[in-house]
C-alpha atoms as a PDB file:
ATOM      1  CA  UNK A   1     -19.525  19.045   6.175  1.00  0.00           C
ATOM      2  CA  UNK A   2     -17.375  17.431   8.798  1.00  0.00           C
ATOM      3  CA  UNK A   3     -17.283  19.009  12.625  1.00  0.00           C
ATOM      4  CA  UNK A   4     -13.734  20.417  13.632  1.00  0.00           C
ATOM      5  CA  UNK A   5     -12.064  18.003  16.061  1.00  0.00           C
ATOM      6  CA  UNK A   6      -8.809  20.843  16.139  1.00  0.00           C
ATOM      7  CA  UNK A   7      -9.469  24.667  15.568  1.00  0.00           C
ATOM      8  CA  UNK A   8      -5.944  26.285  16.176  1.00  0.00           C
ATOM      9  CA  UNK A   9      -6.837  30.128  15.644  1.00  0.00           C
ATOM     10  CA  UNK A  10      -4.023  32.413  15.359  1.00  0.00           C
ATOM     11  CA  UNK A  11      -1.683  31.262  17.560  1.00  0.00           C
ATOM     12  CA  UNK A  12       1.612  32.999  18.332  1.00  0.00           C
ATOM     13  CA  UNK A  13       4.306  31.833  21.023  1.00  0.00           C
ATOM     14  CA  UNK A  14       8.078  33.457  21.727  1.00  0.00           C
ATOM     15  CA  UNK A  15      10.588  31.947  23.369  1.00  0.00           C
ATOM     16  CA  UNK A  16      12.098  35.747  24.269  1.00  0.00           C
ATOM     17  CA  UNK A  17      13.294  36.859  20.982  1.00  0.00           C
ATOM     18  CA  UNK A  18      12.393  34.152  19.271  1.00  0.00           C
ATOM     19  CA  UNK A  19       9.145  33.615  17.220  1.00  0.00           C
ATOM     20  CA  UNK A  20       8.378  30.321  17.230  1.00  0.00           C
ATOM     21  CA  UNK A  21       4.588  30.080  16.319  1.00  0.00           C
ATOM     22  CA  UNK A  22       3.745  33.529  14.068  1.00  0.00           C
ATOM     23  CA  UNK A  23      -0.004  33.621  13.949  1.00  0.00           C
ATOM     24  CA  UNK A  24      -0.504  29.683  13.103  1.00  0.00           C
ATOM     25  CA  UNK A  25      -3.488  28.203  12.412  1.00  0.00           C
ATOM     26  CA  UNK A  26      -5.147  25.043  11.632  1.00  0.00           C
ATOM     27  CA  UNK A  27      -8.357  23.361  11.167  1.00  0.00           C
ATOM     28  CA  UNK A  28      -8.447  19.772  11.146  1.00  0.00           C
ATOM     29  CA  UNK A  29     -12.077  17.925  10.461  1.00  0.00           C
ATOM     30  CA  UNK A  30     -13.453  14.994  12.222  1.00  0.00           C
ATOM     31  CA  UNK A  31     -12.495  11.469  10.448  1.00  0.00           C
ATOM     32  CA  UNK A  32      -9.283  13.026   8.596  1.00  0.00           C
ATOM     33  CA  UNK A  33      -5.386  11.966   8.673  1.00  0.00           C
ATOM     34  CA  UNK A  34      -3.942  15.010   8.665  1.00  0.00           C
ATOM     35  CA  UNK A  35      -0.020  15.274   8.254  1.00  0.00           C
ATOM     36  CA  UNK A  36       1.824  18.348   9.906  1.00  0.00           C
ATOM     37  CA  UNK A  37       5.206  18.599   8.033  1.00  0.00           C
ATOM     38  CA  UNK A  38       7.919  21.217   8.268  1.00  0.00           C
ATOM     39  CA  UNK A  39      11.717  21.150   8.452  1.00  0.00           C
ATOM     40  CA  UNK A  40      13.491  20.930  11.908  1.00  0.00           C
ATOM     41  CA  UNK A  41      12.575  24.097  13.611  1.00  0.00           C
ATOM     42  CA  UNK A  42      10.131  24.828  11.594  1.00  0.00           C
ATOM     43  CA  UNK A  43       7.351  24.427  14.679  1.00  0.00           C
ATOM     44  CA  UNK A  44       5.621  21.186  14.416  1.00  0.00           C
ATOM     45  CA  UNK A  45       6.807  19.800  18.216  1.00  0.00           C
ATOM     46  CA  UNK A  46       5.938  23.829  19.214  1.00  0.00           C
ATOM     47  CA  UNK A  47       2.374  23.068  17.749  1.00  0.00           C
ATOM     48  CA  UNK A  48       1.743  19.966  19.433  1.00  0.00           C
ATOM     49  CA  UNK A  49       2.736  20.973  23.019  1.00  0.00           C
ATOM     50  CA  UNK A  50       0.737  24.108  22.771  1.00  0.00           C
ATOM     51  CA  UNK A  51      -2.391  21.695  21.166  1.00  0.00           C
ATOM     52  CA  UNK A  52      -2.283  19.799  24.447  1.00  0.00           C
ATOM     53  CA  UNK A  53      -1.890  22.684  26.379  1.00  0.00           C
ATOM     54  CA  UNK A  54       1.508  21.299  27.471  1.00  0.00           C
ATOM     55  CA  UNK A  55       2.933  25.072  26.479  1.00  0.00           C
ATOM     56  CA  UNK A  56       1.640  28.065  27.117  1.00  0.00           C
ATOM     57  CA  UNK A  57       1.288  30.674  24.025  1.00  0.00           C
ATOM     58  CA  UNK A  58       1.027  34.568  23.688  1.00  0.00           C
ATOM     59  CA  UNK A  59      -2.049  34.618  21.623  1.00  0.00           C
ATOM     60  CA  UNK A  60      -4.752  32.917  19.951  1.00  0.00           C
ATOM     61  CA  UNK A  61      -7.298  30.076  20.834  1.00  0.00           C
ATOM     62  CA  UNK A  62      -7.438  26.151  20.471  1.00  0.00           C
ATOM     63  CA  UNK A  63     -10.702  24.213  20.357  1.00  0.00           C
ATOM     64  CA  UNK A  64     -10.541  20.392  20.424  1.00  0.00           C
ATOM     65  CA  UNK A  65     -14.157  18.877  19.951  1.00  0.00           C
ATOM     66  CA  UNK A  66     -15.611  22.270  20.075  1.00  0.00           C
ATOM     67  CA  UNK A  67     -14.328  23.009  23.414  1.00  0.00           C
ATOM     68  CA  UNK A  68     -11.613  25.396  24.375  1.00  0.00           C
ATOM     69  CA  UNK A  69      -8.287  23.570  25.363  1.00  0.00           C
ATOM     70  CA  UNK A  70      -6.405  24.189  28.614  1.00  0.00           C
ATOM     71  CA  UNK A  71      -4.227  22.951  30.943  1.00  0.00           C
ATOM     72  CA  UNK A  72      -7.487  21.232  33.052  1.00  0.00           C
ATOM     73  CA  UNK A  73      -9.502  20.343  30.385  1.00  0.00           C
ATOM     74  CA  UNK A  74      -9.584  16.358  31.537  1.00  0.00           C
ATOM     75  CA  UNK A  75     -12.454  15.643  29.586  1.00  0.00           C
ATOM     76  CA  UNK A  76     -10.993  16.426  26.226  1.00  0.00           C
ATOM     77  CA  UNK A  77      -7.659  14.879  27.123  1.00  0.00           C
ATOM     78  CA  UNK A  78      -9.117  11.313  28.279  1.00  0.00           C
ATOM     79  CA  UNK A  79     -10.143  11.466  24.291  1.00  0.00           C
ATOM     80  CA  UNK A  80      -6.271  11.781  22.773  1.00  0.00           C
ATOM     81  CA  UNK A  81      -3.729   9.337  22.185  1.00  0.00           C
ATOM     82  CA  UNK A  82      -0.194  10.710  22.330  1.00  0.00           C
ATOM     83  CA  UNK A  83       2.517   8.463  20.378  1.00  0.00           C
ATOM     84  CA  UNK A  84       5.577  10.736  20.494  1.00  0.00           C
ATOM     85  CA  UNK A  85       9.123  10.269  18.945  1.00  0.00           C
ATOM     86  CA  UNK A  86      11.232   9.524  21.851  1.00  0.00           C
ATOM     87  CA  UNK A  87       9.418   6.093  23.441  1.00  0.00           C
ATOM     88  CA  UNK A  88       8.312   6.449  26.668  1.00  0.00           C
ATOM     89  CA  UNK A  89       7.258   2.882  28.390  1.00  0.00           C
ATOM     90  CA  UNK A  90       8.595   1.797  32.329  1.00  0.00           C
ATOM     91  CA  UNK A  91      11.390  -0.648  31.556  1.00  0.00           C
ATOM     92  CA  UNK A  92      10.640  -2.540  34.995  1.00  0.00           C
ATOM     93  CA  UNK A  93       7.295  -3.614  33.871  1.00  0.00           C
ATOM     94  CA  UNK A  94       6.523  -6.012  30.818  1.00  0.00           C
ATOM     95  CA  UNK A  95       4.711  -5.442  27.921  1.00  0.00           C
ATOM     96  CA  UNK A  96       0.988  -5.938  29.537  1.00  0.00           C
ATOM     97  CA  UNK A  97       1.388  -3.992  32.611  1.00  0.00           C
ATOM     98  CA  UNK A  98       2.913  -1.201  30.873  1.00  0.00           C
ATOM     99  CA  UNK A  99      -0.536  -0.779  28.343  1.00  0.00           C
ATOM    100  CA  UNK A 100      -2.539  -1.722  31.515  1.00  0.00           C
ATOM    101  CA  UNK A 101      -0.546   0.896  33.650  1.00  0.00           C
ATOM    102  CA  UNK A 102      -1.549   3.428  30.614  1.00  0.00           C
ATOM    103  CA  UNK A 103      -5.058   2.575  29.461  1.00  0.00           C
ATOM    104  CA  UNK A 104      -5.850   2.576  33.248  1.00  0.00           C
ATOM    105  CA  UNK A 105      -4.862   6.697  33.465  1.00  0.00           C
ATOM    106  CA  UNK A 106      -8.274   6.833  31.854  1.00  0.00           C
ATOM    107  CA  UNK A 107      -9.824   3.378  32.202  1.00  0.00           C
ATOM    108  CA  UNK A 108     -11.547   2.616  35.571  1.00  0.00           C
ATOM    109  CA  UNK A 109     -13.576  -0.121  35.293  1.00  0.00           C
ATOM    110  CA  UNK A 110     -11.342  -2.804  35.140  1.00  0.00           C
ATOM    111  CA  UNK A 111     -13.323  -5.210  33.263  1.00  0.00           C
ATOM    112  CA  UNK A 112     -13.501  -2.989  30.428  1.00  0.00           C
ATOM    113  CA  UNK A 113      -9.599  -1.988  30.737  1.00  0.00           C
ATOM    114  CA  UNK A 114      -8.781  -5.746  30.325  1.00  0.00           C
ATOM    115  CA  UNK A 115     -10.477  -6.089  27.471  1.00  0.00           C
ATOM    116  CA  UNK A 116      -9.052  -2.626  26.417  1.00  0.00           C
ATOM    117  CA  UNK A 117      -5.564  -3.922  27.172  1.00  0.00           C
ATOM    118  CA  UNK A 118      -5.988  -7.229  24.844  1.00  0.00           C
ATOM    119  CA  UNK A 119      -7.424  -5.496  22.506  1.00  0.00           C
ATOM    120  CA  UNK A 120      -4.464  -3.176  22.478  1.00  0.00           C
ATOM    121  CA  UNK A 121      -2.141  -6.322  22.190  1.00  0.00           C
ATOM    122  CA  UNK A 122      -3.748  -7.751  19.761  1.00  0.00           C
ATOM    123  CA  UNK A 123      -4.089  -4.192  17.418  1.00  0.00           C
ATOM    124  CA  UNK A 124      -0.234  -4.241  17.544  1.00  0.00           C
ATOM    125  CA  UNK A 125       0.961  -7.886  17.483  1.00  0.00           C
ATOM    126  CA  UNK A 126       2.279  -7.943  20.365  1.00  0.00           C
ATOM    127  CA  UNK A 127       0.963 -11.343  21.907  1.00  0.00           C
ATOM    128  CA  UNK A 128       3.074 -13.510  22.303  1.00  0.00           C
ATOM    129  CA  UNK A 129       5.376 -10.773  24.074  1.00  0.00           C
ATOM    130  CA  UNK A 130       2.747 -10.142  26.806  1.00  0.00           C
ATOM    131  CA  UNK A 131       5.080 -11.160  29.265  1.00  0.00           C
ATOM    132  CA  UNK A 132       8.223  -9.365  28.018  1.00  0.00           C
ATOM    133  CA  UNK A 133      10.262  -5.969  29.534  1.00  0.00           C
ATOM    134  CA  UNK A 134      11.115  -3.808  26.918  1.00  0.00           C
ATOM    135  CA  UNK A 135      14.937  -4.078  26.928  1.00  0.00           C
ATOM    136  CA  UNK A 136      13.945  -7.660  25.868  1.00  0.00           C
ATOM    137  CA  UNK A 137      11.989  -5.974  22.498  1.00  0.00           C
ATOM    138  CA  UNK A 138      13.606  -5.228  19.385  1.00  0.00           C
ATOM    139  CA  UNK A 139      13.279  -1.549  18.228  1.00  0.00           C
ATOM    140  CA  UNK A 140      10.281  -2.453  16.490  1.00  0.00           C
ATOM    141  CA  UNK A 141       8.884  -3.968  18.610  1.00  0.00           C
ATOM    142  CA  UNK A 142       9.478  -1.155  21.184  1.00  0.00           C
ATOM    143  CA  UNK A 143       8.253   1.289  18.635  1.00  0.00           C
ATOM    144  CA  UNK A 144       4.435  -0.864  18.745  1.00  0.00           C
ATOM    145  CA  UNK A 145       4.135  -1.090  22.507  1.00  0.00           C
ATOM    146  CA  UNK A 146       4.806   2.724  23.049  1.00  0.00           C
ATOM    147  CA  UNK A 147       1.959   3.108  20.024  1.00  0.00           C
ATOM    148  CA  UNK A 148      -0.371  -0.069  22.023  1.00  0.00           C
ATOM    149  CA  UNK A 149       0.118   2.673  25.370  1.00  0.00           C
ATOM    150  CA  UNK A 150      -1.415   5.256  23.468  1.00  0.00           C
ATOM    151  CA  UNK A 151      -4.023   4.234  21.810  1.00  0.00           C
ATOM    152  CA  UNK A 152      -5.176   1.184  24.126  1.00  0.00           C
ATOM    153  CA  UNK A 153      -8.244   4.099  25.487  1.00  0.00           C
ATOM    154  CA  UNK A 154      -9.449   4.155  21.994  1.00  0.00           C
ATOM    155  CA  UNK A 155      -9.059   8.210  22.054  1.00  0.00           C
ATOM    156  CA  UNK A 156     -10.930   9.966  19.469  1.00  0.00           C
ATOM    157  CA  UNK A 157      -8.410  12.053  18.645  1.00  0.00           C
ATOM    158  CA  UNK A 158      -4.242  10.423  17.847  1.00  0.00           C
ATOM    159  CA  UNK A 159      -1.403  12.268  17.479  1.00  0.00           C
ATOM    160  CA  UNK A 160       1.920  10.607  15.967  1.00  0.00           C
ATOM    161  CA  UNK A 161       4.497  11.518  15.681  1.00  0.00           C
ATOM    162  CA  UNK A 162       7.348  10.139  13.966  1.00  0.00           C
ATOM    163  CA  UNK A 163       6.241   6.774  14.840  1.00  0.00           C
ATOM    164  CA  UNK A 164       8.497   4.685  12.519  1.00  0.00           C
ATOM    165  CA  UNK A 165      11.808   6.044  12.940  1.00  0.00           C
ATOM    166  CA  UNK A 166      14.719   3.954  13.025  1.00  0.00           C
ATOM    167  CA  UNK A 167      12.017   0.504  12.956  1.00  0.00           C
ATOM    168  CA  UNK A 168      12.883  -2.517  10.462  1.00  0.00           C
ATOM    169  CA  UNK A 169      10.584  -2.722   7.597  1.00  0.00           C
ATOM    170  CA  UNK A 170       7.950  -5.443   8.858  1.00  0.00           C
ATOM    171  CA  UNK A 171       7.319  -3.124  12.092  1.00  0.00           C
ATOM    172  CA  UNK A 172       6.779   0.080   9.862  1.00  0.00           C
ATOM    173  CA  UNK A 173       4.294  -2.015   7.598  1.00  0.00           C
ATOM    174  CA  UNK A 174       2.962  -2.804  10.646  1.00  0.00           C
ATOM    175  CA  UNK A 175       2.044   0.305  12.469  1.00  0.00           C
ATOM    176  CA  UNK A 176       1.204   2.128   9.106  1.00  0.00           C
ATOM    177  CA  UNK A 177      -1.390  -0.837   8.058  1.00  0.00           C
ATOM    178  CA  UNK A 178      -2.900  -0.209  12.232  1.00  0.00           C
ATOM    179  CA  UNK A 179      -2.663   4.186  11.063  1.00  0.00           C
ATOM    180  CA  UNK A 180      -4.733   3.166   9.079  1.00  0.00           C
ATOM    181  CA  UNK A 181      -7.318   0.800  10.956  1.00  0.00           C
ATOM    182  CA  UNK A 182      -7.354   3.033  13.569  1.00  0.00           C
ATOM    183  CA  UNK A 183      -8.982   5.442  10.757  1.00  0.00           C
ATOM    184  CA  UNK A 184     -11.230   3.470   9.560  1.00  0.00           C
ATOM    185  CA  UNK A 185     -12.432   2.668  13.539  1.00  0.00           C
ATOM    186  CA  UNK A 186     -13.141   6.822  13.239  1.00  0.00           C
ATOM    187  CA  UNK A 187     -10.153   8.227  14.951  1.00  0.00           C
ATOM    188  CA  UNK A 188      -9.292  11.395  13.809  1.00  0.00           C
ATOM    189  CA  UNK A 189      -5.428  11.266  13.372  1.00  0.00           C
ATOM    190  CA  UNK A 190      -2.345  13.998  12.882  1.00  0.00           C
ATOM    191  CA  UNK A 191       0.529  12.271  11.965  1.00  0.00           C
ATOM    192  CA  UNK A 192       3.983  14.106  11.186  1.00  0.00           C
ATOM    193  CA  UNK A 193       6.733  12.371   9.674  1.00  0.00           C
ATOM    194  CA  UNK A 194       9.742  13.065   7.907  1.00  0.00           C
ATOM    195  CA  UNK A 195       9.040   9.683   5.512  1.00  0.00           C
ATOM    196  CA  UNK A 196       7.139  11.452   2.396  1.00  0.00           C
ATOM    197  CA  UNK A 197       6.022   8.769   1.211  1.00  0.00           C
ATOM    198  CA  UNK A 198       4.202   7.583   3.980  1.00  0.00           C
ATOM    199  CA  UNK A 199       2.677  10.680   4.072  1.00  0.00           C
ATOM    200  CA  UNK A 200       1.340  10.295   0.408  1.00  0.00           C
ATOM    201  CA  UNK A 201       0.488   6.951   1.707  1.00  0.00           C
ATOM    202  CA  UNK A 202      -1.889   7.746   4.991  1.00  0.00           C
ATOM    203  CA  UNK A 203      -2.646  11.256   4.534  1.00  0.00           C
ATOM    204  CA  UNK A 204      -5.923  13.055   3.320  1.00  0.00           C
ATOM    205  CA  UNK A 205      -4.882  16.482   3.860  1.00  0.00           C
ATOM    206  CA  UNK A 206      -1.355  18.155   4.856  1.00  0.00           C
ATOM    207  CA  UNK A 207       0.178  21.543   5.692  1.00  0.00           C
ATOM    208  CA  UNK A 208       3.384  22.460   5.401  1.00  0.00           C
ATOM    209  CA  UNK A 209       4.983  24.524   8.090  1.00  0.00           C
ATOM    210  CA  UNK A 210       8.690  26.600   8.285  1.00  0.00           C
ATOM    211  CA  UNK A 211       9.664  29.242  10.286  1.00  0.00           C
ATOM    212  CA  UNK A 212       6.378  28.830  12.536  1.00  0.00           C
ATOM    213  CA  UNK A 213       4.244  29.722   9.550  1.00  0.00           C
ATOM    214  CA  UNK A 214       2.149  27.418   7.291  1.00  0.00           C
ATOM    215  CA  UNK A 215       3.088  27.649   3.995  1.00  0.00           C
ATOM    216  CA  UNK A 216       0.893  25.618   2.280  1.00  0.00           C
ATOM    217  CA  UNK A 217      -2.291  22.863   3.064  1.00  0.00           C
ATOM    218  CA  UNK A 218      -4.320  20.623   0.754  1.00  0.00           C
ATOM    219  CA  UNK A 219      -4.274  17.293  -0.124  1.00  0.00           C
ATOM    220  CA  UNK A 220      -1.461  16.049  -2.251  1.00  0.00           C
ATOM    221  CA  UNK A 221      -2.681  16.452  -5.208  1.00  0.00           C
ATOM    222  CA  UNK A 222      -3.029  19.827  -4.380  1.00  0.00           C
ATOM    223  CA  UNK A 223       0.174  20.594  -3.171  1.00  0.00           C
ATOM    224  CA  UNK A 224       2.077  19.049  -6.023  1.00  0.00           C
ATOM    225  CA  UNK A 225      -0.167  21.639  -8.540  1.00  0.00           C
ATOM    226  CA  UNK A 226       1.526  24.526  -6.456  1.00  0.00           C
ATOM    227  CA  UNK A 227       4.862  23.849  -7.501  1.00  0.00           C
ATOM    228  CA  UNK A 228       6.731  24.972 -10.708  1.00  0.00           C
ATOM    229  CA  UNK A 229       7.821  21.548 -11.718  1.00  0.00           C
ATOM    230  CA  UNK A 230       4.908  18.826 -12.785  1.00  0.00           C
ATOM    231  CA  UNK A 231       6.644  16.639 -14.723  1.00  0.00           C
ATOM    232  CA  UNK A 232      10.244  15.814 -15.267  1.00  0.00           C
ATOM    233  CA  UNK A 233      11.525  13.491 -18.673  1.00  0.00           C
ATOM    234  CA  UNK A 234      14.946  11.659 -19.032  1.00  0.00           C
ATOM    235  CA  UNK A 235      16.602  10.545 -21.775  1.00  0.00           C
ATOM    236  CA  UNK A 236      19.219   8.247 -22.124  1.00  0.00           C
ATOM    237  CA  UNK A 237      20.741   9.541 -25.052  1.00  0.00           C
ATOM    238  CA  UNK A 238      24.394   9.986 -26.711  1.00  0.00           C
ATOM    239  CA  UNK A 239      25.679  13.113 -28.476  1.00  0.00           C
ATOM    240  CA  UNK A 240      23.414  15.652 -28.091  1.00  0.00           C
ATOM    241  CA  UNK A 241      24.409  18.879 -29.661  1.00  0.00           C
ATOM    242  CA  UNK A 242      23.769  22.226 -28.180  1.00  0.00           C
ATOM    243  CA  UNK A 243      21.803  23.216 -30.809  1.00  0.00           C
ATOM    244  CA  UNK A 244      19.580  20.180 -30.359  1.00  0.00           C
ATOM    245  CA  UNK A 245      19.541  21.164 -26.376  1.00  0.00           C
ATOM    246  CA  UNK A 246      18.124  24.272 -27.342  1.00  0.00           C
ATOM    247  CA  UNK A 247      15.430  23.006 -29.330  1.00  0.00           C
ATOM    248  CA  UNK A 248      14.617  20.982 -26.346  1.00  0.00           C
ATOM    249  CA  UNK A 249      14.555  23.921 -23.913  1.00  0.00           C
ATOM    250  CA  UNK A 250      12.125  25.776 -26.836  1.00  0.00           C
ATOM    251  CA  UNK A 251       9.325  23.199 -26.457  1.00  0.00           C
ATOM    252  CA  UNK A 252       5.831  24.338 -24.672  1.00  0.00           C
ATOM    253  CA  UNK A 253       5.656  23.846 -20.637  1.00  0.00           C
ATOM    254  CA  UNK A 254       9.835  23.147 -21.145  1.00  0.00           C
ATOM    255  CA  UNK A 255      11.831  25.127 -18.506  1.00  0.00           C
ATOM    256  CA  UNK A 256      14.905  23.551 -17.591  1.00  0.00           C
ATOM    257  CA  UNK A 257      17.089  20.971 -19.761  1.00  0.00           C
ATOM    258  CA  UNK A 258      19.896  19.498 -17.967  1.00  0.00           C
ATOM    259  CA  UNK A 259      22.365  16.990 -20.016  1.00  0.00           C
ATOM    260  CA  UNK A 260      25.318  15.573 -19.227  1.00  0.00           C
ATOM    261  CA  UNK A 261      26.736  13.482 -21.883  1.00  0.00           C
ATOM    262  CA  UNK A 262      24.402  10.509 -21.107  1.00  0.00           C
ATOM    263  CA  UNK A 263      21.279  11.327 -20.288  1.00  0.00           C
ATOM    264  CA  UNK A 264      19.233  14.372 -20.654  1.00  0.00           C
ATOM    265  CA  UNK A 265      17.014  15.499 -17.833  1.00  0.00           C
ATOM    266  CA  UNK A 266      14.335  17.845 -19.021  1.00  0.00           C
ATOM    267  CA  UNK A 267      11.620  19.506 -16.599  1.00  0.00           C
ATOM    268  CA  UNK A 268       8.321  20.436 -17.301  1.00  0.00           C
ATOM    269  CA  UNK A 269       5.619  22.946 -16.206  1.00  0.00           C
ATOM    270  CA  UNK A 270       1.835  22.223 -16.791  1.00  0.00           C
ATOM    271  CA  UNK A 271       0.992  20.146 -20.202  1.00  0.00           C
ATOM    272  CA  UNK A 272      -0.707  17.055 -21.228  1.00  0.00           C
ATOM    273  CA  UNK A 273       1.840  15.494 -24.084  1.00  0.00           C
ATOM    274  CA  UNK A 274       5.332  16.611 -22.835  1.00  0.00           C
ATOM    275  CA  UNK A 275       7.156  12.980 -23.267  1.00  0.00           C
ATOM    276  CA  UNK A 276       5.006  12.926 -26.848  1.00  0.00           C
ATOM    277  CA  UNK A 277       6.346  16.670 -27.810  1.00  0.00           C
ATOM    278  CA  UNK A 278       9.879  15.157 -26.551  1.00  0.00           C
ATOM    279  CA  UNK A 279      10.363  12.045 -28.537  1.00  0.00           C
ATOM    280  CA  UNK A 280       8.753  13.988 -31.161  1.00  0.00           C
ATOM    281  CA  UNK A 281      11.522  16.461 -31.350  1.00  0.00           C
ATOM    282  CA  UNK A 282      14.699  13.794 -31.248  1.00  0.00           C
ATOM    283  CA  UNK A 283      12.847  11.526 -33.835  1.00  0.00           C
ATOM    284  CA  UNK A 284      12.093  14.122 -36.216  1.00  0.00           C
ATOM    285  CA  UNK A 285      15.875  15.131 -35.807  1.00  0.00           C
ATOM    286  CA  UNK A 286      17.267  10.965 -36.157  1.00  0.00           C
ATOM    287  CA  UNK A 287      18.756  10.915 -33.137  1.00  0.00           C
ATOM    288  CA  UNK A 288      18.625   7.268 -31.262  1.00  0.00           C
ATOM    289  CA  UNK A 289      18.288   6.984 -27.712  1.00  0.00           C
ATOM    290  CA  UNK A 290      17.697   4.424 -25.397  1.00  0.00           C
ATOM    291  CA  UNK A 291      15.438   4.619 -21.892  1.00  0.00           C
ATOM    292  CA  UNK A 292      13.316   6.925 -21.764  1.00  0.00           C
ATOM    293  CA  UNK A 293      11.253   7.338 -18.344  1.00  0.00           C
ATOM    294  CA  UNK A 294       8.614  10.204 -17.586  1.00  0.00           C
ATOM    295  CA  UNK A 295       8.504  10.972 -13.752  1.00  0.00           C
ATOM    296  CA  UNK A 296       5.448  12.957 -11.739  1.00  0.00           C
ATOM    297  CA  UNK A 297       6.366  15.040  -9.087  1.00  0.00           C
ATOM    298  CA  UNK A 298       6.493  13.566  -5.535  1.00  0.00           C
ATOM    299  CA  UNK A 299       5.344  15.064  -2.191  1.00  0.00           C
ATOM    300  CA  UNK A 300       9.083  15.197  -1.262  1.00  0.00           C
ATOM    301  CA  UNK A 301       9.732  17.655  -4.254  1.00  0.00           C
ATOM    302  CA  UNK A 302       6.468  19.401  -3.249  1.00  0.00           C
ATOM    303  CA  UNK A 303       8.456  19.898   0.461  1.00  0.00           C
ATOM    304  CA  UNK A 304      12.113  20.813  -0.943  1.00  0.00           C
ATOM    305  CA  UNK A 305      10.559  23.398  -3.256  1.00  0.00           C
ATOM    306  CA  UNK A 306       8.554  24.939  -0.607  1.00  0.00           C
ATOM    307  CA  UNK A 307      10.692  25.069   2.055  1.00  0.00           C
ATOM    308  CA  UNK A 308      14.433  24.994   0.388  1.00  0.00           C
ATOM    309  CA  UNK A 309      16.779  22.766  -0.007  1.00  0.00           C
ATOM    310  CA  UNK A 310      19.013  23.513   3.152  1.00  0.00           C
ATOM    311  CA  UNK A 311      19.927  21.768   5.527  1.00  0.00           C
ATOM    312  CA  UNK A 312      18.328  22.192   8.846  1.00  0.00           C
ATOM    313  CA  UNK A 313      19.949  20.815  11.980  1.00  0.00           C
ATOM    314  CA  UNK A 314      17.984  22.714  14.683  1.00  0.00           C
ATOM    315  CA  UNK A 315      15.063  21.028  16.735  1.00  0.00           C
ATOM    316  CA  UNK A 316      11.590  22.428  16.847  1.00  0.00           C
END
């Protein structure tokens, strides 16, 4: 079995009335890509800064590499990368200085940093912009030096988050396809993200946070077995009497039928044959209909169901 790289144990922190972490924990195994998804507010930023010992909490204990985290713990620190949201690179220098600058915060020898900083470059794409100041990058671009800062060190541990908002599509194929090298290298990653699908895409194992609470953790898979809905079938079909609606809604693992003069939408819990049972039903009955499309649930409907449907508008 895999060593812990992060043991969160029970944390709790309040901001005065407030209960932002409520007894959180986590355990995150060496070699995984571990997502850390909630709604805004729901604690994930909270997590983080008390992980790096950026925030003090109330209660609990946090071991990274088997050690117990605190403010002073240099040695475990020189061993995480840090890509946050909001990039944070020194506009007066250019693209080189600015991983040198970083990479040297834990990279003395300067030999080795060189080759740490072209390295760096090279992971991102960023060479032939070597000599450029960041206004001068687009937001891509911007987004994959603040990521080259971060993990030019080669820190065991990397922890990104949000790292493609707002980038055009070549940069976010980009910096997923280096998530992922930097994996296989054997960096342990937590990655949050508001992008489902790259979730699904990168991640071996999630948890779900709201509230300061986790909710729910396993791998996809897992978490889309938790939820009510496992398969949803639409129809594309004309005239559909009630009668015939309510045969639908009869069948096995059937619990919702939704129909709208067009197209019937009809969800499903647990089963093997539902589209089967389904055309089944409107053959046996002559009725002619047209597309017909069988959906799985997604980790997004996995997150929606969990955590509701509201609209959340307040920060971690």
């Amino acid at each position: 079995m895999a060593n812990s790289v992060v043991k969160i144990d029970n944390i709790v922190k309040r901001y005065g009335e407030l209960l932002a972490l409520d007894h959180f924990s986590l355990d995150i195994k060496e070699g995984e890509v571990f997502g850390l998804l909630g709604p805004n507010g729901s604690g994930k930023t909270t997590t983080i800064n008390c992980l790096l010992s950026l925030l003090a909490y109330d209660k609990g204990d946090i071991e990274i590499f088997g050690k117990k985290m605190t403010p002073v713990s240099y040695d475990i620190k020189k061993k995480i990368g840090i890509i946050m949201q909001n990039v944070a690179v020194f506009d007066e220098l250019t693209v080189y200085e600015n991983i040198d600058y970083f990479c040297g915060l834990y990279i003395n020898d300067k030999k080795l940093r060189k080759q740490y900083v072209e390295d760096a470059i090279n992971f991102v794409g960023l060479g032939d912009f070597r000599k450029f100041y960041p206004k001068k990058l687009s937001g891509g671009l911007l987004r994959r030096l603040n990521i080259a800062c971060g993990i030019a060190h080669k820190p065991k541990l990397i922890i990104l988050d949000e790292p493609t908002v707002a980038v055009d599509p070549q940069s976010r194929n980009k910096i997923l396809e280096g998530i992922e090298s930097l994996n296989r290298d054997g960096a342990t990653i937590i990655y949050t993200s508001h992008y489902m699908e790259e979730v699904e895409q990168l991640c071996t194992r999630i948890a779900i946070m709201d509230k300061g609470k986790k909710i729910a953790e396993g791998s996809k898979d897992e978490l889309k077995r938790m939820i009510k809905n496992t398969e949803t079938v639409t129809v594309e079909v004309l005239g559909l009497t009630q009668s015939m609606l309510d045969e639908l809604s009869a069948l096995p693992h059937v619990y919702d039928v939704k129909y709208d003069g067009q197209k019937a939408v009809i969800s499903c819990s647990g089963g093997k044959h539902n589209l089967i049972r389904i055309l089944d039903t409107l053959q046996k009955k002559e009725v002619s209909f047209g597309r017909v499309y069988s959906e799985l649930p997604t980790l997004n409907d996995v997150f929606l169901e969990i955590t509701g449907k509201a609209l959340r508008d307040k920060e971690d």
